[in-house]
Protein backbone atom coordinates (compact mmCIF):
# COMPACT_ATOMS: atom_id res chain seq x y z
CA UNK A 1 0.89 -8.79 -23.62
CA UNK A 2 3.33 -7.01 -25.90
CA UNK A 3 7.22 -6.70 -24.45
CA UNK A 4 9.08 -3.55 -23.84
CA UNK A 5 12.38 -5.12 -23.52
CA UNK A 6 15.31 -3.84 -25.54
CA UNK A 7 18.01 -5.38 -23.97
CA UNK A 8 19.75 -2.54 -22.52
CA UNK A 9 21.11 -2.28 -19.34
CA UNK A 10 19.23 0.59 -16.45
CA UNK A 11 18.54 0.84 -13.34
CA UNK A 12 15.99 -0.54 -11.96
CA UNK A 13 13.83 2.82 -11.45
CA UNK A 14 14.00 3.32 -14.87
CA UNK A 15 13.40 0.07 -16.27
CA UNK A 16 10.41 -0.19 -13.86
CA UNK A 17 8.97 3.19 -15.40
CA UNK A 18 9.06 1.92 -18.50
CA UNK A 19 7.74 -1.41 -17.76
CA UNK A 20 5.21 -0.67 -15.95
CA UNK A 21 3.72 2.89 -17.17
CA UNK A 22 5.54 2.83 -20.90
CA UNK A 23 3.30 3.29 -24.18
CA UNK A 24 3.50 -0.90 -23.38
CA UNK A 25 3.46 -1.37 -19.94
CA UNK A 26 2.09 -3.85 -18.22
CA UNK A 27 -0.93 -1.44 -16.52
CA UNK A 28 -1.31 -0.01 -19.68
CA UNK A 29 -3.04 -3.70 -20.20
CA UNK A 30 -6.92 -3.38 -20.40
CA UNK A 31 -6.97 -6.62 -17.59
CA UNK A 32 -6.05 -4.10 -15.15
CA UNK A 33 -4.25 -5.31 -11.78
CA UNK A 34 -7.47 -7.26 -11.10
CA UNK A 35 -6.46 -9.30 -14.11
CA UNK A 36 -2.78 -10.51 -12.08
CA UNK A 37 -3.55 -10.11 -8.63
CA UNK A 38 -6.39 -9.51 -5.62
CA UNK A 39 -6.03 -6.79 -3.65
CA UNK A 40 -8.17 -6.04 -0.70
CA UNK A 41 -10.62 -4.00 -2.76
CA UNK A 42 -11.04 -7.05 -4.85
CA UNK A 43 -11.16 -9.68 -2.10
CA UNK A 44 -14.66 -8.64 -0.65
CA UNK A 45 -16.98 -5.32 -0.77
CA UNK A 46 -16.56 -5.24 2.66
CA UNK A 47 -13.26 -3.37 2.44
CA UNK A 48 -14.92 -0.31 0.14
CA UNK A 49 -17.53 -0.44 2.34
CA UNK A 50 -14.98 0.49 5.00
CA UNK A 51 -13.25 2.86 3.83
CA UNK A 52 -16.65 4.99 2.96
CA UNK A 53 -17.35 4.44 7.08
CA UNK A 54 -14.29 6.11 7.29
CA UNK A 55 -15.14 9.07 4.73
CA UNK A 56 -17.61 9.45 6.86
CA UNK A 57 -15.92 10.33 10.17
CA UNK A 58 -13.60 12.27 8.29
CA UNK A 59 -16.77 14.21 6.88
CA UNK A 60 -17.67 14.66 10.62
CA UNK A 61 -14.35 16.06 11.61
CA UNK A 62 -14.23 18.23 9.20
CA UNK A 63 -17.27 19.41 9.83
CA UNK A 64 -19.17 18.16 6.70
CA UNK A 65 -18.10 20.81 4.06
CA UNK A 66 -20.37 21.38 1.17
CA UNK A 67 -17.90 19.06 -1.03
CA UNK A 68 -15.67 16.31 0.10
CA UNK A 69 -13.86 15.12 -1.93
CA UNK A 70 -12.71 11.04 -2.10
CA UNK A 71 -9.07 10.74 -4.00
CA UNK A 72 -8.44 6.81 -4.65
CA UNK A 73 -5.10 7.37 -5.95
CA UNK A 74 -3.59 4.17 -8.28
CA UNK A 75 -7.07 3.64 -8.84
CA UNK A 76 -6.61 0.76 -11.29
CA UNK A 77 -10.05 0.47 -13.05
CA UNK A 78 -11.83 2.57 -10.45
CA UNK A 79 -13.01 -0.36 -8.20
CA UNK A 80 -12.65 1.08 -4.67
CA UNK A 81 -13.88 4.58 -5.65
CA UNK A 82 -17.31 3.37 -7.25
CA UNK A 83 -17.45 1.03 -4.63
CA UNK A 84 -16.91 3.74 -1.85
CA UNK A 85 -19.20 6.35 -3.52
CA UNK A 86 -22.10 3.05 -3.34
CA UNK A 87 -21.23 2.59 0.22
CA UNK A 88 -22.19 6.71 1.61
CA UNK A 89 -25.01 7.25 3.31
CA UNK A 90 -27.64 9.26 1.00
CA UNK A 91 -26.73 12.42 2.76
CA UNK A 92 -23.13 12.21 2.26
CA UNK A 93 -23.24 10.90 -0.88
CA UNK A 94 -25.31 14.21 -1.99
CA UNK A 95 -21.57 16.17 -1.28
CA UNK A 96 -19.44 13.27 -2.44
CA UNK A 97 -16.95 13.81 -5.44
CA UNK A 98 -15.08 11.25 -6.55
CA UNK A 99 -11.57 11.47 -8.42
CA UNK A 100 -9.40 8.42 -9.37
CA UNK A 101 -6.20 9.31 -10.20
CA UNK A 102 -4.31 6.70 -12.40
CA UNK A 103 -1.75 6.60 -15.10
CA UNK A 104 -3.94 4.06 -18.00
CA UNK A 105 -7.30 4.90 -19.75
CA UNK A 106 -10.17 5.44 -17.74
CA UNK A 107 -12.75 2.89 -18.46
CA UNK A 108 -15.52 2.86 -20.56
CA UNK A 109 -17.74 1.18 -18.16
CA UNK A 110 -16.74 4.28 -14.78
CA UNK A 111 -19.49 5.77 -13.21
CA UNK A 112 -19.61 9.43 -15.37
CA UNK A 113 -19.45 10.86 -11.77
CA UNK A 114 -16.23 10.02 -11.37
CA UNK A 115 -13.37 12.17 -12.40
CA UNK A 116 -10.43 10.45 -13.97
CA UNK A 117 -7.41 12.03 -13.37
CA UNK A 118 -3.14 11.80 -13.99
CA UNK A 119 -2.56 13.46 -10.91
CA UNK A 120 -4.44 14.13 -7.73
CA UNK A 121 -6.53 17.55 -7.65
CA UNK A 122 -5.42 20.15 -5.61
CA UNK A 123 -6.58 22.27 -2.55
CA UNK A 124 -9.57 19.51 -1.68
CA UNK A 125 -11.13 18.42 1.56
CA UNK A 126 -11.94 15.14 2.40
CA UNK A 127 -9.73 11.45 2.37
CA UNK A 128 -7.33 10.75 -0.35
CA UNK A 129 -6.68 7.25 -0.28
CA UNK A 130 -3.74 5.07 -1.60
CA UNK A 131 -4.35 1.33 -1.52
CA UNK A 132 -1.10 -0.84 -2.91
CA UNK A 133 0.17 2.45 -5.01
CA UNK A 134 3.38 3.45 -3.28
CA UNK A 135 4.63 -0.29 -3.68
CA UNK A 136 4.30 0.27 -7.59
CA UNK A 137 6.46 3.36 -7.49
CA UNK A 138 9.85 2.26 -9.37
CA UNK A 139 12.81 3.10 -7.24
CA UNK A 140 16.57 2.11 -7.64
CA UNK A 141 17.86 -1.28 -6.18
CA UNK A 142 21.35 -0.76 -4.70
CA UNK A 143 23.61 -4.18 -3.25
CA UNK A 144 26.79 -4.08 -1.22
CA UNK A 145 29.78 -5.31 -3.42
CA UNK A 146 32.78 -7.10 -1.90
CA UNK A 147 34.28 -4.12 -0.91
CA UNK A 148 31.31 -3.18 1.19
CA UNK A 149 30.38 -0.66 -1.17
CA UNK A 150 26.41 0.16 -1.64
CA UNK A 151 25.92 0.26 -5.60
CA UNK A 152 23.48 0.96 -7.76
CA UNK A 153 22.07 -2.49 -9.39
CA UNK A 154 21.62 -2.65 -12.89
CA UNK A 155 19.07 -4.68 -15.03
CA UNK A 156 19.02 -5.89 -18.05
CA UNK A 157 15.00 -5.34 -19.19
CA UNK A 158 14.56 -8.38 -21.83
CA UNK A 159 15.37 -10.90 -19.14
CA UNK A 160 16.23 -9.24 -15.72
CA UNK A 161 19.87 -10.22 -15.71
CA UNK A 162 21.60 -7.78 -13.07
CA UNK A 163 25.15 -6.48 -12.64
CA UNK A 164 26.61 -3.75 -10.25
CA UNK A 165 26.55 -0.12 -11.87
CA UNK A 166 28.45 2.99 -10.00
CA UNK A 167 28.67 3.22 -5.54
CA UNK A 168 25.33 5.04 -4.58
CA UNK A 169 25.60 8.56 -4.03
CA UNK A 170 23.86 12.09 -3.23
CA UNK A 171 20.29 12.19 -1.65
CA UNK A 172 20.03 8.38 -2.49
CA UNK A 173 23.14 7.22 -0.60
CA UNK A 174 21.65 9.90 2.42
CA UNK A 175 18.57 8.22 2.35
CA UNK A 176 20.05 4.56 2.93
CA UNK A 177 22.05 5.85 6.00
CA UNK A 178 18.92 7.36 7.68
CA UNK A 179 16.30 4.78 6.80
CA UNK A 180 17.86 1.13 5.65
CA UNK A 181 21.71 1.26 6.57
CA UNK A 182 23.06 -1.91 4.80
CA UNK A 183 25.17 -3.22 7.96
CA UNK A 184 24.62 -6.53 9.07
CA UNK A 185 23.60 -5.86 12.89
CA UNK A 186 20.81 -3.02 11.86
CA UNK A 187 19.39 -5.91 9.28
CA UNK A 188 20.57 -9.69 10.53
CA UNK A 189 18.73 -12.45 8.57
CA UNK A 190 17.45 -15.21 10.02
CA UNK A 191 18.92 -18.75 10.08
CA UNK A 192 22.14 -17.30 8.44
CA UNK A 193 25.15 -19.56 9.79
CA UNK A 194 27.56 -17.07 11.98
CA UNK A 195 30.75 -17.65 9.66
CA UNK A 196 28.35 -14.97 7.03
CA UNK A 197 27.38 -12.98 9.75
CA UNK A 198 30.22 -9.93 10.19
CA UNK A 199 30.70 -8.58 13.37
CA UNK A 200 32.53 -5.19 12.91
CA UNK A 201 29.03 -3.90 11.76
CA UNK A 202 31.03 -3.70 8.15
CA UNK A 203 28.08 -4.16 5.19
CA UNK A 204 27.89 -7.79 4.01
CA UNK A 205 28.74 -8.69 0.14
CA UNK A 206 25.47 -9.10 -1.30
CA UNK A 207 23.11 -7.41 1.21
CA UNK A 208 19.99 -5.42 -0.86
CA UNK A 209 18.13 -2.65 -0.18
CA UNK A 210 15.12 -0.43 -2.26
CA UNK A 211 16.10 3.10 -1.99
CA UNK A 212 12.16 4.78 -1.14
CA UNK A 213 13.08 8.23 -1.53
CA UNK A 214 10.86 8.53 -4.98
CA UNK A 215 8.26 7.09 -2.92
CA UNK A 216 8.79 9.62 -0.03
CA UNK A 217 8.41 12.31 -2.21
CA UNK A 218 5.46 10.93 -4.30
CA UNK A 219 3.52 10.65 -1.16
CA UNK A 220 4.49 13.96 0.44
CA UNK A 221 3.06 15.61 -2.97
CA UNK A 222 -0.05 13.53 -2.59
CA UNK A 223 -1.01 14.55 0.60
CA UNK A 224 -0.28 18.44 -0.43
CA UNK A 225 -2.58 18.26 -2.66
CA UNK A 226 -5.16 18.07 0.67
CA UNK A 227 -6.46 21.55 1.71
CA UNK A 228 -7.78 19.51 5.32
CA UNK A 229 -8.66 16.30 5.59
CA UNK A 230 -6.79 12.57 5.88
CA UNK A 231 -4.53 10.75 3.72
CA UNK A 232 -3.99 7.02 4.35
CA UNK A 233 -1.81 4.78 2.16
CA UNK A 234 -2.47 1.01 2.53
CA UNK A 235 0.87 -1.33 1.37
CA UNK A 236 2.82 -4.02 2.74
CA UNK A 237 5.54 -2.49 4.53
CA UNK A 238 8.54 -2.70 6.71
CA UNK A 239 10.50 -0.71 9.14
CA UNK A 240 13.77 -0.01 10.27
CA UNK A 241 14.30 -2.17 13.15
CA UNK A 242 13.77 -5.14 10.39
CA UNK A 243 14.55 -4.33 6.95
CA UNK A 244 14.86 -7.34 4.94
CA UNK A 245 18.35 -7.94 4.17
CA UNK A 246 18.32 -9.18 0.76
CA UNK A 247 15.33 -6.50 0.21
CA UNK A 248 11.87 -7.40 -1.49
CA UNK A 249 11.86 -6.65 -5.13
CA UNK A 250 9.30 -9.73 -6.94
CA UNK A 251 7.41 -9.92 -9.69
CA UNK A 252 3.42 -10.81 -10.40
CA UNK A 253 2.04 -12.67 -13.41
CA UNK A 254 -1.77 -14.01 -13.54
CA UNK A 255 -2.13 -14.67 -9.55
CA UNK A 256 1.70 -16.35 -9.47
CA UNK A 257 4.54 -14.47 -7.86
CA UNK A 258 7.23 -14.77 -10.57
CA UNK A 259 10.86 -13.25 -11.31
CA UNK A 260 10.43 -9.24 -11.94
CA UNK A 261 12.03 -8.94 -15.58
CA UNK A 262 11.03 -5.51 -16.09
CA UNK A 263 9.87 -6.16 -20.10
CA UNK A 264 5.96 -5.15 -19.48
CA UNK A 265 5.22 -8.74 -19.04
CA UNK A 266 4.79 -8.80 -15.30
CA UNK A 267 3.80 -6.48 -12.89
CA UNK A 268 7.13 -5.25 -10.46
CA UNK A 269 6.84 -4.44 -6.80
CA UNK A 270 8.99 -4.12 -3.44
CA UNK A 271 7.43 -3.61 0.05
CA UNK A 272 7.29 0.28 1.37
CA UNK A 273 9.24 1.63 3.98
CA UNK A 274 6.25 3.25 5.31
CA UNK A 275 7.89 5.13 8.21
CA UNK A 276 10.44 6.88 5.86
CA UNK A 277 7.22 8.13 4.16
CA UNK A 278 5.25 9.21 6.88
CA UNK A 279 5.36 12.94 7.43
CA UNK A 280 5.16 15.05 11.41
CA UNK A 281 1.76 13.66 12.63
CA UNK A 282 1.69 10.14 10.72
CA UNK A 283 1.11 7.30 12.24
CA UNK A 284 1.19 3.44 11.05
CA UNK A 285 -1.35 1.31 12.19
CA UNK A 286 -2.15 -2.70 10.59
CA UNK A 287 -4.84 -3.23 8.27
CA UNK A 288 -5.92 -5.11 11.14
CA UNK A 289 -6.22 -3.08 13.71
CA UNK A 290 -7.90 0.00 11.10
CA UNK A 291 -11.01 -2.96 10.16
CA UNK A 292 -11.70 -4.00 13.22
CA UNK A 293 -12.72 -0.38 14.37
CA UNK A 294 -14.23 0.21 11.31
CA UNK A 295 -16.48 -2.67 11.95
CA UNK A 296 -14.88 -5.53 9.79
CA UNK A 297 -14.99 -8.31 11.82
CA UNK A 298 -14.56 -12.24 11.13
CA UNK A 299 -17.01 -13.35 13.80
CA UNK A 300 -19.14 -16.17 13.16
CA UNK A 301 -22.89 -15.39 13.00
CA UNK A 302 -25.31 -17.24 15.26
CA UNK A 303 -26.14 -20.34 15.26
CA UNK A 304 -29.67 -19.91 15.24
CA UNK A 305 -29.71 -17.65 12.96
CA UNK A 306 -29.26 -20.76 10.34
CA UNK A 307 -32.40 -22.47 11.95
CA UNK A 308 -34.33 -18.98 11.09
CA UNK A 309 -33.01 -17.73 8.32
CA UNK A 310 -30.41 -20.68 6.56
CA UNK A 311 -30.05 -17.64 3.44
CA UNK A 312 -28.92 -15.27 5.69
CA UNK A 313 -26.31 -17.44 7.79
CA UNK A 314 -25.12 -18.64 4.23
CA UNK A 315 -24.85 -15.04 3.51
CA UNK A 316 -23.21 -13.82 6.63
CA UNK A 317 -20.88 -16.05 6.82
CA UNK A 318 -19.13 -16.10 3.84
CA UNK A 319 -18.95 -12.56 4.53
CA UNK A 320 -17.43 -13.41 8.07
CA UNK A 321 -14.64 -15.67 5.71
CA UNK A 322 -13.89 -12.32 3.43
CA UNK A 323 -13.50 -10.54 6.96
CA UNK A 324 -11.31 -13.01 8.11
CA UNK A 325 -9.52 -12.79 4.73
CA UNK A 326 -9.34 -8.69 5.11
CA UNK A 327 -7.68 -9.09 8.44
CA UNK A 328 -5.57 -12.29 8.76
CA UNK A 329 -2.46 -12.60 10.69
CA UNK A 330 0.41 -13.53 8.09
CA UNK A 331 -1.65 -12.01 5.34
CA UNK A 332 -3.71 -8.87 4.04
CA UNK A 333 -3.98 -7.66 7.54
CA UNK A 334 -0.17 -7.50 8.10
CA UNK A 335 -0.23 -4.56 5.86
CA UNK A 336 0.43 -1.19 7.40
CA UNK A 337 -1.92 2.23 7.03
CA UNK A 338 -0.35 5.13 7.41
CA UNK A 339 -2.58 8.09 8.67
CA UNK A 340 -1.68 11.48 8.00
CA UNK A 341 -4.23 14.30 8.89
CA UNK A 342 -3.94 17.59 6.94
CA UNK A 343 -5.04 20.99 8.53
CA UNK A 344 -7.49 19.31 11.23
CA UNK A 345 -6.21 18.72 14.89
CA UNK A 346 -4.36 15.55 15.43
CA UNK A 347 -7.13 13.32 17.02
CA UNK A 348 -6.11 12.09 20.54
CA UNK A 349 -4.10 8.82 20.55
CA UNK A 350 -6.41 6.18 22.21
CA UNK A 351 -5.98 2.25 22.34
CA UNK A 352 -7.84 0.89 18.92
CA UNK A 353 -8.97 -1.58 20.62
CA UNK A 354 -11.09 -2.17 24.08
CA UNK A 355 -8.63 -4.63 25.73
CA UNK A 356 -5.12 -3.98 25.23
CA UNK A 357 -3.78 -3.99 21.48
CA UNK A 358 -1.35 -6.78 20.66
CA UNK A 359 2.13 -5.74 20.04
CA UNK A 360 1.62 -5.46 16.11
CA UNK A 361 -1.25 -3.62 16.39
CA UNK A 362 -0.18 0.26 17.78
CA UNK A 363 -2.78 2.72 18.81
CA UNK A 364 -4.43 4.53 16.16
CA UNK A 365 -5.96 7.89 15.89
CA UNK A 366 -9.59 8.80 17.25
CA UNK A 367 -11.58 8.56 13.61
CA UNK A 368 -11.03 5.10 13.59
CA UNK A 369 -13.29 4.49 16.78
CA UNK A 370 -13.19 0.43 18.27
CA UNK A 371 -15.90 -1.72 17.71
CA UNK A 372 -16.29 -5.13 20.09
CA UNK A 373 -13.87 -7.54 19.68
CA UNK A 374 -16.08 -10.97 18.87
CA UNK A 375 -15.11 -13.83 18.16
CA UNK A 376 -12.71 -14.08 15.11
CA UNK A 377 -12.97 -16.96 12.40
């Protein structure tokens, strides 16, 4: 993969930009993501298959239009969409339109059906859906120096060197003070001995943060682009009461998390502050939680079922492993969806699930309704 380092010193938004979406960026690549990391759309069919159950009850509420419309926005090479357009029942697949909306070349091998886009289409009705896209929007990195001053970090893009640039200021330095103040009681880090740990509530030298307010304001102009419907974005996430303290910004390289030097070798990511994104009438939910009442489940099949029909256990269970994979504790179903209707009522806040939900997993609108809670793998 060709470098796009030159050895200048930016911030990292910038450098990111040009890393990642430049003439020789690394998703310019023709691997695609699938070619560095797995994602859930690439860890079984199960998770397209999903999301289409959940077109579907957003087709229902909406009170199946004569087009909906599926967005899959950071579409990569068009996996989930093709995979979500297979998935429809006949019926709803007759009023199906698929867009994926993504920055590279659309692939030779997409479904003609499919419209490949830069940006999401306006005025539609149906689900636009954002798996692991927000994370991949570059924002700034700021640090506290040892005056306790927030400032912008800058990188150096042939090798990721950093060094402090100016304080952080305007929107930027408003957005840190509403959603990731760097003081050491909001964000306290685990295991640190006390002597680091300030207590006048004074910012501690070093502490890190990833300003989100580019990602704020790339989601609130995704979902406008939705006349009614939902919009759900799928990421690993955090929220306020525990920010990391020394933030998340990593980098990924053929499977391997690496260092991010932001030179188009290497993909570049940081966790989403979902809750700064979420707009009046979002709600965050684990992937967890959102599979389980769409009917992904990692229970075991029966026993006899092997005696019977041994193809079909082989089958069904390696599909209860990839459910188990889509929804594991410490893992892929740690990650938060955020669900945020557009121009349909608000569906009434049940419990997702029939017994109490754990503490992790908070209730979750109507159209994802529960499914019984078998036995997990």
């Amino acid at each position: 993969m060709s470098r796009v380092g030159t050895g200048a010193w930016r911030g990292w938004r910038e450098a990111t930009e040009e890393a990642l979406y430049g003439p020789s960026g690394f998703y310019r690549g023709p691997e695609g993501p699938a070619g560095h990391f797995r994602t859930s759309v690439h860890v079984s069919s199960l998770f397209a298959a999903a999301v289409a159950r959940l077109l579907c009850r957003v087709d229902e509420a909406l009170g199946r239009p004569a087009e909906l419309a599926f967005v899959d926005m950071g579409a990569g090479r068009g996996e989930l969409v093709t995979g979500v357009l297979a998935a429809l029942p006949a019926e709803v697949a007759s009023r199906a339109r698929g867009y994926a909306v993504e920055r590279a070349d659309r692939p030779a091998v997409l479904d003609h059906r499919i419209e490949w886009l830069s940006r999401p289409p306006k005025g539609i009705t149906g689900l636009l859906f954002a798996n692991e896209w927000l994370d991949n929007v570059p924002v700034e990195v700021a640090e506290v120096d040892a005056t306790g001053v927030p400032r912008v970090v800058l990188v150096r893009d042939d090798d990721g060197a950093e060094r402090l640039g100016e304080p952080v200021g305007g929107a930027e330095a408003e957005w840190l003070r509403r959603w990731w103040p760097l003081a050491s009681e909001e964000v306290p880090f685990p295991g640190a001995p006390s002597e680091e740990m300030p207590s006048d509530g004074m910012p501690f030298e070093g502490a890190r943060a990833e300003i989100g307010l580019p990602r704020d304001t790339a989601w609130a102009g995704a979902v406008a682009s939705l006349d009614r419907g939902l919009a759900v974005a799928v990421d690993y996430a955090h929220f306020a009461a525990a920010r990391p303290p020394f933030g998340t910004l990593t980098g990924f390289r053929e499977g391997r998390e690496t260092a991010p030097v932001p030179d188009g070798s290497c993909d570049i990511t940081a966790h989403v502050a979902l809750d700064a994104c979420a707009l009046p009438g979002g709600r965050v939910v684990t992937q967890r939680a959102a599979l389980r009442a769409l009917g992904v489940s990692g229970a075991r099949p029966a026993l006899s079922l092997a005696a019977t029909d041994p193809t079909a256990y082989v089958r069904a269970l390696a599909g209860a492993g990839e459910a188990a994979e889509l929804t594991a504790t410490g893992g892929l179903g740690d990650f938060g969806w955020l669900l945020q209707p557009v121009g349909i009522p608000n569906p009434t806040i049940d419990g997702l699930l029939a017994d109490d939900p754990p503490a992790d997993d908070p209730p979750a609108d109507g159209l994802l309704v529960d499914v019984p809670d078998h036995e997990e793998q």
